[in-house]
N, C-alpha and C. Protein backbone atom coordinates (compact mmCIF):
# COMPACT_ATOMS: atom_id res chain seq x y z
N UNK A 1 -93.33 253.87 83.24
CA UNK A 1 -92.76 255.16 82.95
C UNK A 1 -91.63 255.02 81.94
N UNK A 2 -90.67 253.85 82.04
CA UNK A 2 -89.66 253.98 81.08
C UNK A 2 -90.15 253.43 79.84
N UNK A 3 -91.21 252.57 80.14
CA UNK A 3 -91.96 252.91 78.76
C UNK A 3 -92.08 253.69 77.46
N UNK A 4 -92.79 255.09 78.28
CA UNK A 4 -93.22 255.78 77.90
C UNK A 4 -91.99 256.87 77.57
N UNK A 5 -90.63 256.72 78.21
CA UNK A 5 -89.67 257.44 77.25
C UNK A 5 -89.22 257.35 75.99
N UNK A 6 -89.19 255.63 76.48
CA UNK A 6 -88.56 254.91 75.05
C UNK A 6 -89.71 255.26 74.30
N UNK A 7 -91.08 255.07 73.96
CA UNK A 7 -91.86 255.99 72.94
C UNK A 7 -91.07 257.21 72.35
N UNK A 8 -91.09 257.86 73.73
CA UNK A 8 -90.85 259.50 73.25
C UNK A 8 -89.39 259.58 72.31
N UNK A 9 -88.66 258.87 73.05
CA UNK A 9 -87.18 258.55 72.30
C UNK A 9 -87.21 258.57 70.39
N UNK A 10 -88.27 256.81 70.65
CA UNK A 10 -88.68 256.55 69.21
C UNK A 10 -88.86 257.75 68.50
N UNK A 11 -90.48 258.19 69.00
CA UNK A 11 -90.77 259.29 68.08
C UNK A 11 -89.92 260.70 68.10
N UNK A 12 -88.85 260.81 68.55
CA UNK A 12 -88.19 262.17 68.11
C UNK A 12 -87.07 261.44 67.44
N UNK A 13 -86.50 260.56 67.77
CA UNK A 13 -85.58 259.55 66.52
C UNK A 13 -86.70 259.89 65.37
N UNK A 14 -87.30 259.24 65.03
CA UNK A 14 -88.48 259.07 64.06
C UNK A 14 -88.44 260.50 63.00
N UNK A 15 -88.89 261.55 63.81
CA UNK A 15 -88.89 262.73 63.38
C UNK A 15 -87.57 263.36 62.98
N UNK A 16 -86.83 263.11 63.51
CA UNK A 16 -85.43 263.26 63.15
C UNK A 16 -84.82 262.82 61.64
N UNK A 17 -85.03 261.62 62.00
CA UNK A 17 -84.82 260.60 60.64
C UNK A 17 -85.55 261.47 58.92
N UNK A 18 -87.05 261.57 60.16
CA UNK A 18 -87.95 262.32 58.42
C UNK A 18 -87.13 263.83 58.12
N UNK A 19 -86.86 264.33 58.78
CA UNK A 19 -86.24 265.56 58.65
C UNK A 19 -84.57 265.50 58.25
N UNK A 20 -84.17 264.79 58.34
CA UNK A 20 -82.52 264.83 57.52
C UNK A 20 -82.96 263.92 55.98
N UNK A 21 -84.17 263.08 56.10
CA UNK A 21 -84.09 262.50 54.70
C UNK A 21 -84.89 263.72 54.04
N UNK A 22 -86.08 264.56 54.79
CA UNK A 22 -86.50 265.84 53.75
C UNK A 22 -85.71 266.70 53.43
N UNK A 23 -84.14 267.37 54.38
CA UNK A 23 -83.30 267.91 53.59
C UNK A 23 -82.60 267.73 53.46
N UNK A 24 -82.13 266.46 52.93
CA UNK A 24 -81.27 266.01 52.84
C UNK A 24 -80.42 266.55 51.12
N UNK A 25 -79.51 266.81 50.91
CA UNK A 25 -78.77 267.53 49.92
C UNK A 25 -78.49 266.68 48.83
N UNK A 26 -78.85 266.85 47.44
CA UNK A 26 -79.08 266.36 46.51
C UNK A 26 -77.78 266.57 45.87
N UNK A 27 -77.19 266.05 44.84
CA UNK A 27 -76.40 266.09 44.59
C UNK A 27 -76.19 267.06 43.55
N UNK A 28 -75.34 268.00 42.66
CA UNK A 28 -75.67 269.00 42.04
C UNK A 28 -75.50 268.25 40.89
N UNK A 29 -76.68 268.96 39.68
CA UNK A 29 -76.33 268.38 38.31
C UNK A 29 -75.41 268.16 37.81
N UNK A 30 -74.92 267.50 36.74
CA UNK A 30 -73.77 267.85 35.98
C UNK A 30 -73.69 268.61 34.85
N UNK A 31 -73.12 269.07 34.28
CA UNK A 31 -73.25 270.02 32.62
C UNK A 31 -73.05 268.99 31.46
N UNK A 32 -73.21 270.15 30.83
CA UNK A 32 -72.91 269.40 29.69
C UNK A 32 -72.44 269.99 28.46
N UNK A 33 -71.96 269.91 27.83
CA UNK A 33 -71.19 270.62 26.80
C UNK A 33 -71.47 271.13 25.18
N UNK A 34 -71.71 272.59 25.57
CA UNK A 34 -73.28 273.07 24.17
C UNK A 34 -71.86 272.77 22.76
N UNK A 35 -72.08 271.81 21.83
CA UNK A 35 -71.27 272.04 20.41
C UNK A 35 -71.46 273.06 20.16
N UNK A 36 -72.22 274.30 19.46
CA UNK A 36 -72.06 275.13 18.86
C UNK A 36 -72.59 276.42 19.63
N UNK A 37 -71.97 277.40 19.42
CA UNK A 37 -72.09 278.79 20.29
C UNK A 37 -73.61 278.97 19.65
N UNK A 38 -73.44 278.96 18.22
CA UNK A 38 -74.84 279.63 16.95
C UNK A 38 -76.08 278.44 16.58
N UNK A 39 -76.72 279.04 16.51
CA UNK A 39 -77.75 277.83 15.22
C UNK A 39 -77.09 278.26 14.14
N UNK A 40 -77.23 277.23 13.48
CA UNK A 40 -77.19 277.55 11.99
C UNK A 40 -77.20 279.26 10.81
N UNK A 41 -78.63 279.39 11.38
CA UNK A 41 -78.72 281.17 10.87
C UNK A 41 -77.73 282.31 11.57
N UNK A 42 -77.82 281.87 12.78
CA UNK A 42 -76.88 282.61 13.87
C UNK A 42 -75.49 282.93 12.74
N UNK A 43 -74.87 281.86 13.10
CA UNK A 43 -73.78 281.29 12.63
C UNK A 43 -73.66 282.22 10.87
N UNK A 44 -74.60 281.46 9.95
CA UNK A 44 -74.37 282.15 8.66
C UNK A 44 -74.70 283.76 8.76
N UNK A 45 -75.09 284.40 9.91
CA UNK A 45 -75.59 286.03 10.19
C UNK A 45 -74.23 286.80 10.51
N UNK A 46 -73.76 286.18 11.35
CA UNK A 46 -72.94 286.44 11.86
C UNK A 46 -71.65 286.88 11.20
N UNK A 47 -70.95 286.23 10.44
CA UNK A 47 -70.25 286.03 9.26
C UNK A 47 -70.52 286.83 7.96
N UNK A 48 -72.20 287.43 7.69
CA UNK A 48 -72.20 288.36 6.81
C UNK A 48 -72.01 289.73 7.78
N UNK A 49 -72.31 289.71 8.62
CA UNK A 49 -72.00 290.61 9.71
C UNK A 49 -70.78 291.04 9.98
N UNK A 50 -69.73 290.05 9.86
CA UNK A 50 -68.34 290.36 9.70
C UNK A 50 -67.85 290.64 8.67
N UNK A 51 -68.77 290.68 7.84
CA UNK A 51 -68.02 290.74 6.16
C UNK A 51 -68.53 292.30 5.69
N UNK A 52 -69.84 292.42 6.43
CA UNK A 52 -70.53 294.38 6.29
C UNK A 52 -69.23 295.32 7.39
N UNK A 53 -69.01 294.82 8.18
CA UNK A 53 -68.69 295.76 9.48
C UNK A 53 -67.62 296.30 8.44
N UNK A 54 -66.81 297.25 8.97
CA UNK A 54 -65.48 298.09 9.54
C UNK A 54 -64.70 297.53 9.70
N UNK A 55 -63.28 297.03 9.42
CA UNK A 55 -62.32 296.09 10.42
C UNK A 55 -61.99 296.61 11.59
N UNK A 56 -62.39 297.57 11.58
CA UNK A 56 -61.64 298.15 13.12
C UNK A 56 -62.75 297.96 13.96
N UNK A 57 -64.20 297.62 13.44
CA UNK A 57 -65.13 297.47 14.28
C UNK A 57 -65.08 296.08 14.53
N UNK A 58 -65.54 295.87 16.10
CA UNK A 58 -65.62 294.25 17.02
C UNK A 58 -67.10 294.28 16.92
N UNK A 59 -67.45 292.76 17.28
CA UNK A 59 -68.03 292.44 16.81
C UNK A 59 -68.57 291.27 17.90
N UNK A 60 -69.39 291.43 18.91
CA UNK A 60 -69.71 290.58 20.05
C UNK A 60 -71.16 289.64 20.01
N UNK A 61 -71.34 288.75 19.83
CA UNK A 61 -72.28 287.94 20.14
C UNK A 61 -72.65 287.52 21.55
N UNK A 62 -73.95 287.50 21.89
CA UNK A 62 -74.46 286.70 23.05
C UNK A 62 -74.50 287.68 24.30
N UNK A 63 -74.80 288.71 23.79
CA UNK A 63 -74.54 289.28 25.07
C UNK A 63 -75.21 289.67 25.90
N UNK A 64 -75.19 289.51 27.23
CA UNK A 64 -75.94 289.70 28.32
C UNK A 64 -76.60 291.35 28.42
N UNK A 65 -78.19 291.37 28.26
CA UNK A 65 -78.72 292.74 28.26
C UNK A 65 -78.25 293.89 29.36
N UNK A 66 -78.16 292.75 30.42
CA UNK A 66 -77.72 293.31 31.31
C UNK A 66 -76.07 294.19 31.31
N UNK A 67 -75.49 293.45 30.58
CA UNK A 67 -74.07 294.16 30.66
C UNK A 67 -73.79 295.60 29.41
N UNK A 68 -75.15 295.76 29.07
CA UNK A 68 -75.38 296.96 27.99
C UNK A 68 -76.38 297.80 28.50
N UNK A 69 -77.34 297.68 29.21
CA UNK A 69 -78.52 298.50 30.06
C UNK A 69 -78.75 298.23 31.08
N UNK A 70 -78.79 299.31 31.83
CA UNK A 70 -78.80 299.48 33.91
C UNK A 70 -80.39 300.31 33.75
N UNK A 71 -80.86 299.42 34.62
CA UNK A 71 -81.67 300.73 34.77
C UNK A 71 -81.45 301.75 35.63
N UNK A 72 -82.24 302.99 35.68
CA UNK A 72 -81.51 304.38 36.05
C UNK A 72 -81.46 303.99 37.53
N UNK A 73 -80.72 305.00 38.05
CA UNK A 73 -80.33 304.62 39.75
C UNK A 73 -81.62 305.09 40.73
N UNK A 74 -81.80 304.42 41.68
CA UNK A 74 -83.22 304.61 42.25
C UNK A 74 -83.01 304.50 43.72
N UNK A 75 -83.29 305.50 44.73
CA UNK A 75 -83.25 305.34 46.26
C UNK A 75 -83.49 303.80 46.27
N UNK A 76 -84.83 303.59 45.70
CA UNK A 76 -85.52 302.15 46.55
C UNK A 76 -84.80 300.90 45.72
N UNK A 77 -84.05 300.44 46.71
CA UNK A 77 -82.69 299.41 45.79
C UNK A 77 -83.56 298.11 45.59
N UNK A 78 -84.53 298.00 46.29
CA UNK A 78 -85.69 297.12 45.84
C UNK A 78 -86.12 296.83 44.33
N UNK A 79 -86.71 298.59 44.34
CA UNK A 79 -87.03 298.60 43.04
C UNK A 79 -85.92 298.23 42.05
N UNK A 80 -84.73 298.86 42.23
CA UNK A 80 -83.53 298.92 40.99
C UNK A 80 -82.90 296.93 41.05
N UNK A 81 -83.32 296.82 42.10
CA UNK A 81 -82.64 295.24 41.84
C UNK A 81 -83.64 294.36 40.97
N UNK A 82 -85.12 294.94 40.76
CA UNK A 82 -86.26 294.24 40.46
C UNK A 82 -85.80 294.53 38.68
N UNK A 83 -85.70 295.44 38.66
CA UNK A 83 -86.05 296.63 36.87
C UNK A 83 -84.43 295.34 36.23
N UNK A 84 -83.40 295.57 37.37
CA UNK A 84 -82.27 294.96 36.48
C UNK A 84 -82.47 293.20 36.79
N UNK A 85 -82.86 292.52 37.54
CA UNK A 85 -83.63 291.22 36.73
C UNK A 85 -84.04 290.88 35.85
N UNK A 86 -85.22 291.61 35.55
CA UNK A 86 -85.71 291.66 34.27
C UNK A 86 -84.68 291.70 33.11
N UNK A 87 -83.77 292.54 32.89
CA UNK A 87 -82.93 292.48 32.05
C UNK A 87 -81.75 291.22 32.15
N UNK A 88 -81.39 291.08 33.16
CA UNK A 88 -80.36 290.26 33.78
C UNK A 88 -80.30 288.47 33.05
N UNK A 89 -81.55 288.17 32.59
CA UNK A 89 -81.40 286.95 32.15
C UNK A 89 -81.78 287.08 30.94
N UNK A 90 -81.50 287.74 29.89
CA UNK A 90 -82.04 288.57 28.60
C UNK A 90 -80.50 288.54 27.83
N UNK A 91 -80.39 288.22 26.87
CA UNK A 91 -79.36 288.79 25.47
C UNK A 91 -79.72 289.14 24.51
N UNK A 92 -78.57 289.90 23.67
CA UNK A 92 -78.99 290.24 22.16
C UNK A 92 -78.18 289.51 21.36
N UNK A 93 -78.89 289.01 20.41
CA UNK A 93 -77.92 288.50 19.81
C UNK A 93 -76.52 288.56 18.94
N UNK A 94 -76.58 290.13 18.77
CA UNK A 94 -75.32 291.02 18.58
C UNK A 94 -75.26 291.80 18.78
N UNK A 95 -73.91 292.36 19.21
CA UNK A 95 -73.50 293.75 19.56
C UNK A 95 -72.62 294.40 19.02
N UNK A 96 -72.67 295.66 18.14
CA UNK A 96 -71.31 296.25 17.32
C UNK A 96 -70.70 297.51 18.01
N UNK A 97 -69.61 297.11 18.14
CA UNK A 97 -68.64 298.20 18.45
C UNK A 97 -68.20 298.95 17.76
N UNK A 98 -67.46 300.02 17.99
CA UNK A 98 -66.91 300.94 16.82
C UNK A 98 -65.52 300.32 17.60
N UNK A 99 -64.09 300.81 16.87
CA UNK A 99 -62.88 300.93 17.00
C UNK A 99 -62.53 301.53 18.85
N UNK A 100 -63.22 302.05 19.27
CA UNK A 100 -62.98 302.26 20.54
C UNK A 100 -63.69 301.79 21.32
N UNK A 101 -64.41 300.83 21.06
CA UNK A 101 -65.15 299.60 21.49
C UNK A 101 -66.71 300.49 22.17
N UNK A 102 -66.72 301.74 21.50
CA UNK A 102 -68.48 302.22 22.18
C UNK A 102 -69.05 301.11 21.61
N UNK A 103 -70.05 301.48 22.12
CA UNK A 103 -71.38 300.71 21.31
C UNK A 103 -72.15 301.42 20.37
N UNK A 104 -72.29 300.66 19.24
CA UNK A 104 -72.77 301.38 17.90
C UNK A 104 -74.46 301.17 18.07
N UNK A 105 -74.78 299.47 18.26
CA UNK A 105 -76.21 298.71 18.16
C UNK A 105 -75.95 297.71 18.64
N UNK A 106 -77.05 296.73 18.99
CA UNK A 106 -77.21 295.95 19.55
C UNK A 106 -77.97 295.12 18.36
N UNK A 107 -78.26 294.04 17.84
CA UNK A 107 -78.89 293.69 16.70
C UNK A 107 -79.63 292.14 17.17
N UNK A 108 -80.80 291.95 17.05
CA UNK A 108 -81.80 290.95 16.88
C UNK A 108 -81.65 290.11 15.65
N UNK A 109 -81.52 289.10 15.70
CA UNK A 109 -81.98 288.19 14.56
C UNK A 109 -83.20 287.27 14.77
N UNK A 110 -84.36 287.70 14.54
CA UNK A 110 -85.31 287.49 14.90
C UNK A 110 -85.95 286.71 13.49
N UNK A 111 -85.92 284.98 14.20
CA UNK A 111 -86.33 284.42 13.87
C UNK A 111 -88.06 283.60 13.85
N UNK A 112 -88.56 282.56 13.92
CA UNK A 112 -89.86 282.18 14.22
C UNK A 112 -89.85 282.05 15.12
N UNK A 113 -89.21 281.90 16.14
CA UNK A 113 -89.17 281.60 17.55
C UNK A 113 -89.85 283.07 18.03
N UNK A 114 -89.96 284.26 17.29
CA UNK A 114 -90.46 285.30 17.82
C UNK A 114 -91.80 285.51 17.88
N UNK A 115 -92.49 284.60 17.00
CA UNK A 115 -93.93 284.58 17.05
C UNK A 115 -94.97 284.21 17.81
N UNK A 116 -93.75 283.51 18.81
CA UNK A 116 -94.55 282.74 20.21
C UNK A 116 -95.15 283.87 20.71
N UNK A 117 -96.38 283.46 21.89
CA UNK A 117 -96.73 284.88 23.03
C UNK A 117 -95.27 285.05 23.73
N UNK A 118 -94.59 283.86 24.39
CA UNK A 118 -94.16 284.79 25.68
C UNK A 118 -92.78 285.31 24.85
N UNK A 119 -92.51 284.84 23.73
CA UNK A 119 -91.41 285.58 22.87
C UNK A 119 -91.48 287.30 22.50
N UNK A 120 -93.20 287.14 22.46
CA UNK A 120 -93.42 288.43 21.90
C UNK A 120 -93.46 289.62 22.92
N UNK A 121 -93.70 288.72 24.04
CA UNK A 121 -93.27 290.08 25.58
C UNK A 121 -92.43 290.33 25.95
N UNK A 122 -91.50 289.28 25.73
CA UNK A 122 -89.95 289.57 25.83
C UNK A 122 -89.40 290.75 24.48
N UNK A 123 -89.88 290.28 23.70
CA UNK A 123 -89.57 291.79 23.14
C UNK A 123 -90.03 293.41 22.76
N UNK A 124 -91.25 292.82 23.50
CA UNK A 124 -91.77 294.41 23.67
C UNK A 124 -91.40 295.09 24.98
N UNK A 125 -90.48 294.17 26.03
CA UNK A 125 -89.95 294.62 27.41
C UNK A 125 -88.83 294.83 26.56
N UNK A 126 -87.70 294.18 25.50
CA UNK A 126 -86.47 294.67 25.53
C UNK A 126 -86.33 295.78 24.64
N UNK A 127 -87.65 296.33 23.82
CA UNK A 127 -87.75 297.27 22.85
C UNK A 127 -88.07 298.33 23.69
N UNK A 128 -88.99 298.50 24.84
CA UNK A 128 -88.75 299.24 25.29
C UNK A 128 -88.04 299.40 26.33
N UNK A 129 -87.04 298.97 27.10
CA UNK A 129 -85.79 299.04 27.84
C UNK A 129 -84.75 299.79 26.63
N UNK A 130 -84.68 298.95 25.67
CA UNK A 130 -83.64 299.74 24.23
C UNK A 130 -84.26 301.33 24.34
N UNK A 131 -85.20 301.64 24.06
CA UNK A 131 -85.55 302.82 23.45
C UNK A 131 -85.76 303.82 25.02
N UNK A 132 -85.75 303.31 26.17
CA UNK A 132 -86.04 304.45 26.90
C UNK A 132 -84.37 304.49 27.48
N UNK A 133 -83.42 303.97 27.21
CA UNK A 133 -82.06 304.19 27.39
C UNK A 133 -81.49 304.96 26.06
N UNK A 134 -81.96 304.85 25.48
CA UNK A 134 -81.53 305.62 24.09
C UNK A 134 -80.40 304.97 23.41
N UNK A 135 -80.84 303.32 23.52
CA UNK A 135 -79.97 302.14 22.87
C UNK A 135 -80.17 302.01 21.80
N UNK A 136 -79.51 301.78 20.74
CA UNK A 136 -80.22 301.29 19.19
C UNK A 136 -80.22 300.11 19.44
N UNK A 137 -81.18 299.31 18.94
CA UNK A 137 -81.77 298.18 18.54
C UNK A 137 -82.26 297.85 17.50
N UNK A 138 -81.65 296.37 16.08
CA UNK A 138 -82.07 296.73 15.05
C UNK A 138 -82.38 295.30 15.19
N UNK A 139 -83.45 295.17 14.77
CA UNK A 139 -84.21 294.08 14.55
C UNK A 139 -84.67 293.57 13.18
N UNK A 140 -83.37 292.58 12.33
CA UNK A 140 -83.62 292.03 11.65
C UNK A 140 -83.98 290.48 11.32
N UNK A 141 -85.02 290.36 10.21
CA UNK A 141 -85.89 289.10 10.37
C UNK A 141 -85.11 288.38 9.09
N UNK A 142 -84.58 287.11 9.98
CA UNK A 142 -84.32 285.66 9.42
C UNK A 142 -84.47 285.55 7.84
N UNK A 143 -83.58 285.91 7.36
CA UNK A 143 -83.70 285.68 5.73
C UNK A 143 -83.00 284.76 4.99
N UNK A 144 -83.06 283.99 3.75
CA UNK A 144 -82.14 283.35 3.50
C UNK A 144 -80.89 284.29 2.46
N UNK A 145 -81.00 284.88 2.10
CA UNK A 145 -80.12 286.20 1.35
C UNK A 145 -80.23 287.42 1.76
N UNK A 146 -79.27 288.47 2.27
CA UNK A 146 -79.72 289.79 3.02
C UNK A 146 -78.70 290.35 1.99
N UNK A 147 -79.34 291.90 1.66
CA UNK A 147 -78.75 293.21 1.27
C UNK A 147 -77.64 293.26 2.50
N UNK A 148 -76.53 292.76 1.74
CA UNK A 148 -74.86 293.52 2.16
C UNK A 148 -75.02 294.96 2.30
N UNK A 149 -75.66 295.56 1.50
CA UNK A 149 -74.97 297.30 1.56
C UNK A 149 -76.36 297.66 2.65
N UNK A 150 -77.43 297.46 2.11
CA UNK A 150 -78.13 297.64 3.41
C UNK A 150 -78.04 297.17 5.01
N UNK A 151 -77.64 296.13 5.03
CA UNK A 151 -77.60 295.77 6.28
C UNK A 151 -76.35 296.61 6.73
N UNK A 152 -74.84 297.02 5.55
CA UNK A 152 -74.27 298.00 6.59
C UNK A 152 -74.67 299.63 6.68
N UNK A 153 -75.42 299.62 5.94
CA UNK A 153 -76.23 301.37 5.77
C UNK A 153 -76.67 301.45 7.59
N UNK A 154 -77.82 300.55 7.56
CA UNK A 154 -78.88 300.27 8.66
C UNK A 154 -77.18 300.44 9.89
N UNK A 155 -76.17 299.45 9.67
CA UNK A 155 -75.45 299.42 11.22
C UNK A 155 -74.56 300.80 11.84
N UNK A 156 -74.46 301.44 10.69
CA UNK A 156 -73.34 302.45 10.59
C UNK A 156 -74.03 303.91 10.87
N UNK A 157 -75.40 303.97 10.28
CA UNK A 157 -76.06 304.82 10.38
C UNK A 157 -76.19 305.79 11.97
N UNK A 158 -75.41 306.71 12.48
CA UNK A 158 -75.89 307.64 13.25
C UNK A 158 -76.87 307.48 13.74
């Protein structure tokens, strides 16, 4: 009989053992430190971007979709927590303010990276999230020289 405890002993030791080494807590990554906020185009966009604006207009990069479009408020908080996910891990790559910091546009620099498939669903979800909030969204494509007066016609424009 005492045998047969010490078995039982073993095997729930045993099981024990497998179960603190299966969850056993991993250690958390470490970071690491991005050099540059921009790519390259980013970076040179950006800067003609500051050179078209307004001075009184700001001028925000990187910004979280989410902190510019909610979706509308909905009994089923299910649904409304689902609609703002979707947006929630999403940016634009610029955002212009006017002098009282509204929001003027939101602006794309849409490079080759847009030609991918799942690039291209991501922006037919944020084109239409933009347009059924009644967000401007201007989506300009990666150039190596851009129209100054156009590009501030296009930002200023009503």
């Amino acid at each position: 009989m005492l045998r047969d405890e010490v078995f039982v002993i073993a095997g729930f030791l045993a099981v024990l053992i497998l179960i603190l080494i299966f969850f056993r807590r991993k250690p958390p990554l470490k970071y690491r430190r991005v050099e540059n906020l921009f790519t390259k185009s980013e970076r040179k966009f950006y800067f003609i971007l500051k050179e078209v604006l307004p001075p009184s207009y700001q001028l925000f990069a990187k910004v979280r979709a989410a902190d510019v479009l909610l979706p509308q408020k909905s009994p089923d908080k299910s649904r409304w927590r689902s609609a703002f996910n979707r947006v929630a891990c999403k940016h634009f790559d610029y955002v212009v303010c006017d002098e009282k910091l509204n929001i003027v546009c939101a602006i794309e620099l849409d490079d080759a990276s847009h030609g991918k498939k799942d690039r291209i669903e991501r922006d037919i979800f944020i084109n239409w999230a933009a347009k059924t909030a009644g967000f401007r969204l201007l989506r300009i494509p990666l150039q190596k020289e851009y129209d100054k007066g156009r590009l501030k016609k296009m930002i200023l424009q009503k």
